[in-house]
PDB file of N, CA and C in Angstrom:
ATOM      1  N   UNK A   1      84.036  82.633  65.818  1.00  0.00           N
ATOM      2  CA  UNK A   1      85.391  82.404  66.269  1.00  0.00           C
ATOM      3  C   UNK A   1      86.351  82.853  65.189  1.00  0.00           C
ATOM      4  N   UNK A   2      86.986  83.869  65.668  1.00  0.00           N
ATOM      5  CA  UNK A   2      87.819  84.572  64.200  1.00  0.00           C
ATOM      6  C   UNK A   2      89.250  83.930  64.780  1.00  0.00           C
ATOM      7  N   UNK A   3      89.819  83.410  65.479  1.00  0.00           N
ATOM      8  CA  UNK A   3      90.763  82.914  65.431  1.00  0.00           C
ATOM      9  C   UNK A   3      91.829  81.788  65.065  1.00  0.00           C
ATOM     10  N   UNK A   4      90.413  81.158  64.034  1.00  0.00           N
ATOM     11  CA  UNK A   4      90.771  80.179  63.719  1.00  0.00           C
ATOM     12  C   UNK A   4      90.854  78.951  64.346  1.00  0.00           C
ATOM     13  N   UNK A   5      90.205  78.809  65.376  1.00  0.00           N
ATOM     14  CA  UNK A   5      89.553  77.749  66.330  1.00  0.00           C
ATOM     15  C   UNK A   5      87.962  77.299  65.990  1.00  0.00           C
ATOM     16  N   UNK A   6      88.007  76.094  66.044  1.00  0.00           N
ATOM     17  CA  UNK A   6      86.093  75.686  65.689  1.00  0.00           C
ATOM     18  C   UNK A   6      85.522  75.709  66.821  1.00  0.00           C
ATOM     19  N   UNK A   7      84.331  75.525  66.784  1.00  0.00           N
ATOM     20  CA  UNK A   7      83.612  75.140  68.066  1.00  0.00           C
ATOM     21  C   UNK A   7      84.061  73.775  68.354  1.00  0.00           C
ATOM     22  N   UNK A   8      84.255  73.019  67.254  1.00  0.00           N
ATOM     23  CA  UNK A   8      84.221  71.484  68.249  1.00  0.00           C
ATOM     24  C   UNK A   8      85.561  71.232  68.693  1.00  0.00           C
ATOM     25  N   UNK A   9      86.387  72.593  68.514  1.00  0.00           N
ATOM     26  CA  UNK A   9      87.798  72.422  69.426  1.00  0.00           C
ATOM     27  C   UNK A   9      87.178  72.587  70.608  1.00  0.00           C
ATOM     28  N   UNK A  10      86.796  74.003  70.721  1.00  0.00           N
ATOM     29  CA  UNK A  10      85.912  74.538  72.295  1.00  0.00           C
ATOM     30  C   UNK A  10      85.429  73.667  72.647  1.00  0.00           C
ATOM     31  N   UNK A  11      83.977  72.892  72.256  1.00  0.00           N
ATOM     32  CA  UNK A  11      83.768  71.644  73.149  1.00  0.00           C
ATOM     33  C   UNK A  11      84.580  70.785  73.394  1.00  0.00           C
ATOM     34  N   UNK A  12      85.647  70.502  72.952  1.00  0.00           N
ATOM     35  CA  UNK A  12      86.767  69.292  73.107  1.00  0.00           C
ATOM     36  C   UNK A  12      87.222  69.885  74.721  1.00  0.00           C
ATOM     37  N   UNK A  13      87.861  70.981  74.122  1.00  0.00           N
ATOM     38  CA  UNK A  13      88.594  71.267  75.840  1.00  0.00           C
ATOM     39  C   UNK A  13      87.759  71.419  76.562  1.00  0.00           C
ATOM     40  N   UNK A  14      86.358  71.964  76.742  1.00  0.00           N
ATOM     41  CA  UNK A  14      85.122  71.961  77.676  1.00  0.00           C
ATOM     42  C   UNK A  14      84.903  70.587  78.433  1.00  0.00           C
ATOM     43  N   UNK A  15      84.591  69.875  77.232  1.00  0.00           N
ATOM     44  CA  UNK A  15      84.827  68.103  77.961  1.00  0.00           C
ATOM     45  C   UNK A  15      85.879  67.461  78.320  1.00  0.00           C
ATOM     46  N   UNK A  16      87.460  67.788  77.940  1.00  0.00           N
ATOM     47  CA  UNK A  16      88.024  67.485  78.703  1.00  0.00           C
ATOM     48  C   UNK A  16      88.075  68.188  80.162  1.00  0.00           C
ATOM     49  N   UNK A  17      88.376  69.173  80.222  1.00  0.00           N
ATOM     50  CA  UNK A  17      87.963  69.767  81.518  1.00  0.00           C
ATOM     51  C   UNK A  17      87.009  69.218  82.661  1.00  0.00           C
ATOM     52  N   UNK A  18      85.656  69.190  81.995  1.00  0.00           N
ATOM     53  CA  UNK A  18      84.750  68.413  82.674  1.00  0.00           C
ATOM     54  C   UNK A  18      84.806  67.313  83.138  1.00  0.00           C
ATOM     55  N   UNK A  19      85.515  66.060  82.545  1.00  0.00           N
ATOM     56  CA  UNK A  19      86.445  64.870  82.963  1.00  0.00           C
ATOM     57  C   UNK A  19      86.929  64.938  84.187  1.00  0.00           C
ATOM     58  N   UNK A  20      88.252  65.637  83.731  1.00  0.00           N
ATOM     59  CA  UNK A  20      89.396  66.117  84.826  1.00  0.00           C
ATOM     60  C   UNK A  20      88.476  66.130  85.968  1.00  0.00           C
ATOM     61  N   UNK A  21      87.755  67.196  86.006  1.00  0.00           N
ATOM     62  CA  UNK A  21      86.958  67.815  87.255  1.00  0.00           C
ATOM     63  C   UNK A  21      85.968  66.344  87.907  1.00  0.00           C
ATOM     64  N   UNK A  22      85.337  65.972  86.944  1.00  0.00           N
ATOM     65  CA  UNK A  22      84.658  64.877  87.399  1.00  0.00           C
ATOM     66  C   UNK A  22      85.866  63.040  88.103  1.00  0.00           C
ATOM     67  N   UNK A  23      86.503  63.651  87.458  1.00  0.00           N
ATOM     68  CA  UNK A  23      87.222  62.229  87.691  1.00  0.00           C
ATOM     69  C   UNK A  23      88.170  62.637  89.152  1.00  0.00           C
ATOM     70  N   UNK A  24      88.609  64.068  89.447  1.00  0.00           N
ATOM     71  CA  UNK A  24      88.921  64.570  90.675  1.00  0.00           C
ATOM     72  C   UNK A  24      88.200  64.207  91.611  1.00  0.00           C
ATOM     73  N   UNK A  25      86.818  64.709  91.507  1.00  0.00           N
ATOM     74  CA  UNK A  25      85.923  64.366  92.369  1.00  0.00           C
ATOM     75  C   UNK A  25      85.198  63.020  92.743  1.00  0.00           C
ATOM     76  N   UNK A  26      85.383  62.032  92.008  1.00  0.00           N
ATOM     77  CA  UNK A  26      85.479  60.534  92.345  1.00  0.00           C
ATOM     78  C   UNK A  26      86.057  60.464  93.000  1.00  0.00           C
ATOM     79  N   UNK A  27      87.463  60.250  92.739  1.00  0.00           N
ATOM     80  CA  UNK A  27      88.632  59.885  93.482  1.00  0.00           C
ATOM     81  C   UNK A  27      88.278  60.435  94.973  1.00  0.00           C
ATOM     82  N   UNK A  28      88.293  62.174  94.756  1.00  0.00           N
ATOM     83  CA  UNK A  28      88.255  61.835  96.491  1.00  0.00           C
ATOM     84  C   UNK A  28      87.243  61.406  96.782  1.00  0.00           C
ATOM     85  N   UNK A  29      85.492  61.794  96.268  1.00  0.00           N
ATOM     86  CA  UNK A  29      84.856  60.953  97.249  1.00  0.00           C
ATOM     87  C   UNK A  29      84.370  59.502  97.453  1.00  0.00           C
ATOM     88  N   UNK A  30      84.390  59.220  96.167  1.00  0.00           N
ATOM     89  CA  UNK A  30      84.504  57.434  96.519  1.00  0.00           C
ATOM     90  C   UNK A  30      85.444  56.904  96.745  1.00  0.00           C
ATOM     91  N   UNK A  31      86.682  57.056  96.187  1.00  0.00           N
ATOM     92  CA  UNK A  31      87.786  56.690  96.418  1.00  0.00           C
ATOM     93  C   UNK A  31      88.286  56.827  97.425  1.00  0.00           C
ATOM     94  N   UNK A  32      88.646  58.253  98.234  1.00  0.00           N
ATOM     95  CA  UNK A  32      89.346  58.340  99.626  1.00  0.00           C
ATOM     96  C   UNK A  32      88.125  57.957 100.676  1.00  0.00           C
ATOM     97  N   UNK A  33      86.715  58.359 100.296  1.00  0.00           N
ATOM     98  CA  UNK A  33      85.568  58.203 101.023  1.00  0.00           C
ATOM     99  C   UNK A  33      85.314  57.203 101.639  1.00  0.00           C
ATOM    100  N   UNK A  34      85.273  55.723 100.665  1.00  0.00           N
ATOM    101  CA  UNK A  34      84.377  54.506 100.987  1.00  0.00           C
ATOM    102  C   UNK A  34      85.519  53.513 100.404  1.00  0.00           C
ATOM    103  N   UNK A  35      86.824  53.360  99.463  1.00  0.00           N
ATOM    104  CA  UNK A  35      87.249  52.325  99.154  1.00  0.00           C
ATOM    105  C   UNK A  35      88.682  52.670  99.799  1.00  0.00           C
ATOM    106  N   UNK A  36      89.213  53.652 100.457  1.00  0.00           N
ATOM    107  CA  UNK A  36      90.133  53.858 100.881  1.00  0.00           C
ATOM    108  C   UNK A  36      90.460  53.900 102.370  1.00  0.00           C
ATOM    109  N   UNK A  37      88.951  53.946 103.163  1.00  0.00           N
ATOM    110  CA  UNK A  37      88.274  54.981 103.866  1.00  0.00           C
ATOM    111  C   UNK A  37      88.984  54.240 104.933  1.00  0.00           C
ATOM    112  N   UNK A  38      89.278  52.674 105.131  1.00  0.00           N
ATOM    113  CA  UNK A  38      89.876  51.848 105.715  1.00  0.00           C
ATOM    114  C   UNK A  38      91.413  52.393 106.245  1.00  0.00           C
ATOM    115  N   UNK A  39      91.866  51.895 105.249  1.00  0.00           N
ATOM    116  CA  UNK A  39      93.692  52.288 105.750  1.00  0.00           C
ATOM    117  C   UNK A  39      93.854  54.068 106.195  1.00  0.00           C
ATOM    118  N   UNK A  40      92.970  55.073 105.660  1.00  0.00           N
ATOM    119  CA  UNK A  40      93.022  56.847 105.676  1.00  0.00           C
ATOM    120  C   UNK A  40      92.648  56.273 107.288  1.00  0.00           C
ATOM    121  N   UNK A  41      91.785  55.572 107.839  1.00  0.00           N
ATOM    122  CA  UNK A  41      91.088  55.858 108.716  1.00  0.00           C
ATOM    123  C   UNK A  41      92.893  55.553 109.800  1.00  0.00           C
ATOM    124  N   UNK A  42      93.734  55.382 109.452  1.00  0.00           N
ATOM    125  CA  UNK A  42      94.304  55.003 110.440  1.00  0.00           C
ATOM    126  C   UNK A  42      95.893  56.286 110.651  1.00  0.00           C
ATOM    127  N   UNK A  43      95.394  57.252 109.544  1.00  0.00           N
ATOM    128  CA  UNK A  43      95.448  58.573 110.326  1.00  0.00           C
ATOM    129  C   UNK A  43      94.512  59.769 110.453  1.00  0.00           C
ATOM    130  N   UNK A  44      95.057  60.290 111.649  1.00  0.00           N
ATOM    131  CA  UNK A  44      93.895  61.606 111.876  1.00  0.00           C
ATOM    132  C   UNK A  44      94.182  62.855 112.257  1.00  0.00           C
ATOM    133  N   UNK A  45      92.639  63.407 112.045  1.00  0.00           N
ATOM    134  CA  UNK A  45      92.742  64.595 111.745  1.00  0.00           C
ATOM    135  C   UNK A  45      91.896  65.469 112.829  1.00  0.00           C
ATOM    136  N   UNK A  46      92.358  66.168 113.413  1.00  0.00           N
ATOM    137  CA  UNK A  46      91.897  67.067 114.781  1.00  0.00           C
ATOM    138  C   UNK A  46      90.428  66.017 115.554  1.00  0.00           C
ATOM    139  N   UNK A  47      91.444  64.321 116.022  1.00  0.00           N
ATOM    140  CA  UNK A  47      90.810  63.501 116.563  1.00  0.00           C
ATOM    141  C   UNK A  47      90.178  62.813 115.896  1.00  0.00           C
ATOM    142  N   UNK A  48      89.699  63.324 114.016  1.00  0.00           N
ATOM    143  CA  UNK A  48      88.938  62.691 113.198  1.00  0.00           C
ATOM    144  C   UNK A  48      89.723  61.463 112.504  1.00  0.00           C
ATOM    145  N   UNK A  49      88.915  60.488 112.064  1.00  0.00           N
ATOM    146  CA  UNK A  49      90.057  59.580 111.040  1.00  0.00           C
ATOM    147  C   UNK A  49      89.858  60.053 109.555  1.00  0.00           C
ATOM    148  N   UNK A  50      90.877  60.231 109.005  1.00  0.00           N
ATOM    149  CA  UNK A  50      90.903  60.730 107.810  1.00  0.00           C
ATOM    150  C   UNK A  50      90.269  59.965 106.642  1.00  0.00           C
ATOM    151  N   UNK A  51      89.760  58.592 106.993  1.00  0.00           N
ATOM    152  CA  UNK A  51      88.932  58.225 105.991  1.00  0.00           C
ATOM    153  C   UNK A  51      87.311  58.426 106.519  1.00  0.00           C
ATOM    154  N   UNK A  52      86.910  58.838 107.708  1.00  0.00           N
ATOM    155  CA  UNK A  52      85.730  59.355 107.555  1.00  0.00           C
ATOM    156  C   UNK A  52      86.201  60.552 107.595  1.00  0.00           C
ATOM    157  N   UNK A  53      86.748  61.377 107.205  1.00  0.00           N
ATOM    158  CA  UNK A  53      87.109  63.288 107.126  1.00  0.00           C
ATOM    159  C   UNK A  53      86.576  63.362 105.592  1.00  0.00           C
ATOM    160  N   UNK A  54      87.043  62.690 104.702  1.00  0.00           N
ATOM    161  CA  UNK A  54      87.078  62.548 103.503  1.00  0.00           C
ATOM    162  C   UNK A  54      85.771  62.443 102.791  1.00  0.00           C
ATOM    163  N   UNK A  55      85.151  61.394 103.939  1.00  0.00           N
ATOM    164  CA  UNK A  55      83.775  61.118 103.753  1.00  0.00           C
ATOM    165  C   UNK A  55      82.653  62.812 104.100  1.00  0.00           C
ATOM    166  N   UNK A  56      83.075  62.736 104.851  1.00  0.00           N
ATOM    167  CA  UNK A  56      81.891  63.584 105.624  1.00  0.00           C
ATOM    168  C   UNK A  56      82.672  65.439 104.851  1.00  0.00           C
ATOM    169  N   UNK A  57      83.852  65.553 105.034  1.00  0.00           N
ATOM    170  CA  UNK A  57      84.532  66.724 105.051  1.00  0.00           C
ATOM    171  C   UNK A  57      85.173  66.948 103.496  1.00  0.00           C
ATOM    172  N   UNK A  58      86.078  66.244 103.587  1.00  0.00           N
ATOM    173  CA  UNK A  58      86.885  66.425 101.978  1.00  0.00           C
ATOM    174  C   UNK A  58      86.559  66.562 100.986  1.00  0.00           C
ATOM    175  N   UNK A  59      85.376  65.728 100.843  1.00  0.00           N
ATOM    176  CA  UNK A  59      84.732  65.800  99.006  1.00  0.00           C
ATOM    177  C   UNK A  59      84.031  67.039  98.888  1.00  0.00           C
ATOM    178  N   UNK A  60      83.505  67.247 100.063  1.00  0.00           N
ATOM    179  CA  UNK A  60      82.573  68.694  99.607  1.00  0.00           C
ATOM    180  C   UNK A  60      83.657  69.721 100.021  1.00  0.00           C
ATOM    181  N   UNK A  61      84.891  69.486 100.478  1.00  0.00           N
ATOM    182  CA  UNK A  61      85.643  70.885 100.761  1.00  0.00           C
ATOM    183  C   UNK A  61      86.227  70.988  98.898  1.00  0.00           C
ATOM    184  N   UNK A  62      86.563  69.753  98.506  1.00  0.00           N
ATOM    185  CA  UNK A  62      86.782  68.843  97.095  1.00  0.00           C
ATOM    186  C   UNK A  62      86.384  69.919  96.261  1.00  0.00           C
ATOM    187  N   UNK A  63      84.765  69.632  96.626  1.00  0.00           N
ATOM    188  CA  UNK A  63      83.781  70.069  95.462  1.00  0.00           C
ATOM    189  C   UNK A  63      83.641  71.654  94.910  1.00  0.00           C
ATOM    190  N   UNK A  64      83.612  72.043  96.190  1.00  0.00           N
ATOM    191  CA  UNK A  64      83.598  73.700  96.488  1.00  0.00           C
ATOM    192  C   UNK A  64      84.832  74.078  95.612  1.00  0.00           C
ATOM    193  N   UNK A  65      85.943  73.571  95.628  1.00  0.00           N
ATOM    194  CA  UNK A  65      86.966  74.254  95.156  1.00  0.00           C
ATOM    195  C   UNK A  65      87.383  73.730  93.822  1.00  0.00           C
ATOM    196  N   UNK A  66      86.615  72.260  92.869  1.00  0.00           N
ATOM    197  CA  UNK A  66      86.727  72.348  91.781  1.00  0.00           C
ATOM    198  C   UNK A  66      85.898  73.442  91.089  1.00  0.00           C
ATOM    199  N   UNK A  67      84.483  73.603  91.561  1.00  0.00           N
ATOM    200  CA  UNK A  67      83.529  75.034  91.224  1.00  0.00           C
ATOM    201  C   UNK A  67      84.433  76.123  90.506  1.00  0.00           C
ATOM    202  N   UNK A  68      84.974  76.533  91.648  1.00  0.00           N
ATOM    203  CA  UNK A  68      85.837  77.422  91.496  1.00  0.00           C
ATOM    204  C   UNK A  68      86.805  77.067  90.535  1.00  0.00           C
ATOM    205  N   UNK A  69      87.465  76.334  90.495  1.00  0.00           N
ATOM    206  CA  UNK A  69      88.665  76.002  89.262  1.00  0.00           C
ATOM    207  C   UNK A  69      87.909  76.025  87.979  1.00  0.00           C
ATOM    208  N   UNK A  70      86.640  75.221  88.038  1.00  0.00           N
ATOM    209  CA  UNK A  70      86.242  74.860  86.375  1.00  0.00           C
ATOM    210  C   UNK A  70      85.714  76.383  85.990  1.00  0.00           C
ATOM    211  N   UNK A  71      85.203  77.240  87.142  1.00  0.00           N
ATOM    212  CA  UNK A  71      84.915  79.064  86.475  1.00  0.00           C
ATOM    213  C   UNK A  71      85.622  79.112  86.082  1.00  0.00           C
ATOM    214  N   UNK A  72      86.914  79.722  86.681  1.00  0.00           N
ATOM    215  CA  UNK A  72      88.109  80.266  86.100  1.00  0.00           C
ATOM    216  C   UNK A  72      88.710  79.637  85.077  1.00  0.00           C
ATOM    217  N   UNK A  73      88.461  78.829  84.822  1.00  0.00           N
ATOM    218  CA  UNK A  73      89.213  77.695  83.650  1.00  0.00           C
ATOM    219  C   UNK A  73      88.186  77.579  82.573  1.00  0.00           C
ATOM    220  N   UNK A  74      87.170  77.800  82.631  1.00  0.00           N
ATOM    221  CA  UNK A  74      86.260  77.837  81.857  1.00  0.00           C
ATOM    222  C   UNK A  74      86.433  79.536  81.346  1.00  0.00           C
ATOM    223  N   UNK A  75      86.177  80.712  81.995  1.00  0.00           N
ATOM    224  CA  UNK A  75      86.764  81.789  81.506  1.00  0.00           C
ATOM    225  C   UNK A  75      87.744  82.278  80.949  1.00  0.00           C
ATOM    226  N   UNK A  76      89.043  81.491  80.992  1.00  0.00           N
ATOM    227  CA  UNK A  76      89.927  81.364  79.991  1.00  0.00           C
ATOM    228  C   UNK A  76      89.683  80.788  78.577  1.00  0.00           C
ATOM    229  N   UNK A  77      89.126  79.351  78.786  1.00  0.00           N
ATOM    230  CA  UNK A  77      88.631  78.778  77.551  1.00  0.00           C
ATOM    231  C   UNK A  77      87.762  79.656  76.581  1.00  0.00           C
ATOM    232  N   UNK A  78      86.939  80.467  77.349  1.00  0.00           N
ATOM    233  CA  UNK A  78      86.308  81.496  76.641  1.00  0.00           C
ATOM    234  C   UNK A  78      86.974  82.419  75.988  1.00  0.00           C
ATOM    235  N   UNK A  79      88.207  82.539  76.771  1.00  0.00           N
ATOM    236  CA  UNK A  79      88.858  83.973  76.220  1.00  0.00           C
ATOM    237  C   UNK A  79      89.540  83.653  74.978  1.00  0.00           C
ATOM    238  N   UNK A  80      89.847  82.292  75.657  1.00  0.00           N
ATOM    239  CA  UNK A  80      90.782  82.015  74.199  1.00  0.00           C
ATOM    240  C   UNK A  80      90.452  81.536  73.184  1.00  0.00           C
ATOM    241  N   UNK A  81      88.885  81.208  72.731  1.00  0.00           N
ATOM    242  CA  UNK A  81      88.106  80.549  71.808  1.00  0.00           C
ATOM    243  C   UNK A  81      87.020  81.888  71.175  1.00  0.00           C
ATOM    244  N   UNK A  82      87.638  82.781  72.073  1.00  0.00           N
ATOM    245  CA  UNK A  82      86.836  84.172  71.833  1.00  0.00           C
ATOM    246  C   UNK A  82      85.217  83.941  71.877  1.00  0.00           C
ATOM    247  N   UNK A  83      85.000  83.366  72.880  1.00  0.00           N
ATOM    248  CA  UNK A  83      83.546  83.257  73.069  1.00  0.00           C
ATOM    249  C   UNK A  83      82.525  83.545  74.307  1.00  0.00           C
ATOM    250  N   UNK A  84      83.421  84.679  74.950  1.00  0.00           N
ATOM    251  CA  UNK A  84      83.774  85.162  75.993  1.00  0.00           C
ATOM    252  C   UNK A  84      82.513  86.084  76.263  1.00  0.00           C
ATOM    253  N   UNK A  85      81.608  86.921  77.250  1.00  0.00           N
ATOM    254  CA  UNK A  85      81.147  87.945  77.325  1.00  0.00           C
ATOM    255  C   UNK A  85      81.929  89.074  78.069  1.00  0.00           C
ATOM    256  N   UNK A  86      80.767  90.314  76.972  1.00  0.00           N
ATOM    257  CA  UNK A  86      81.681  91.461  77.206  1.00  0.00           C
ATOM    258  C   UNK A  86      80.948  91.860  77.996  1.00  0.00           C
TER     259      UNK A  86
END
């Protein structure tokens, strides 16, 4: 790392990141899933109740698209810790 960044900066933001992402994905699926799932259920969604949508639908629509965020966010972290492949 010639930029004057350590590695245990890089792991710092790696694990925070990983947090973020993990603590996103609680929320919706236990959280909107099973402890929320009550009051969501009393709106809906193309006939569905939105606290079983959440359950069955949301967390993995959730999941799919933190994937995607933590790549791209993780490829920055690379770029900018210069630890990147060429």
């Amino acid at each position: 790392m010639s930029n004057g960044k350590s590695m245990a900066d890089y792991w710092r933001a790696n694990l925070r990141l990983l947090v973020i992402c993990l603590t996103i994905w609680f929320i919706v699926s236990f959280g909107f899933g099973i402890l929320l799932a009550g009051p969501l259920n009393a709106i809906s969604i193309a006939g569905y109740p939105l606290g079983f949508w959440f359950a069955q639908q949301g967390s993995i629509y959730t999941f799919i698209a933190l994937i995607f965020f933590y790549a791209w966010k993780m490829n920055q972290l690379d770029r900018e810790f210069d630890v990147h492949e060429d």
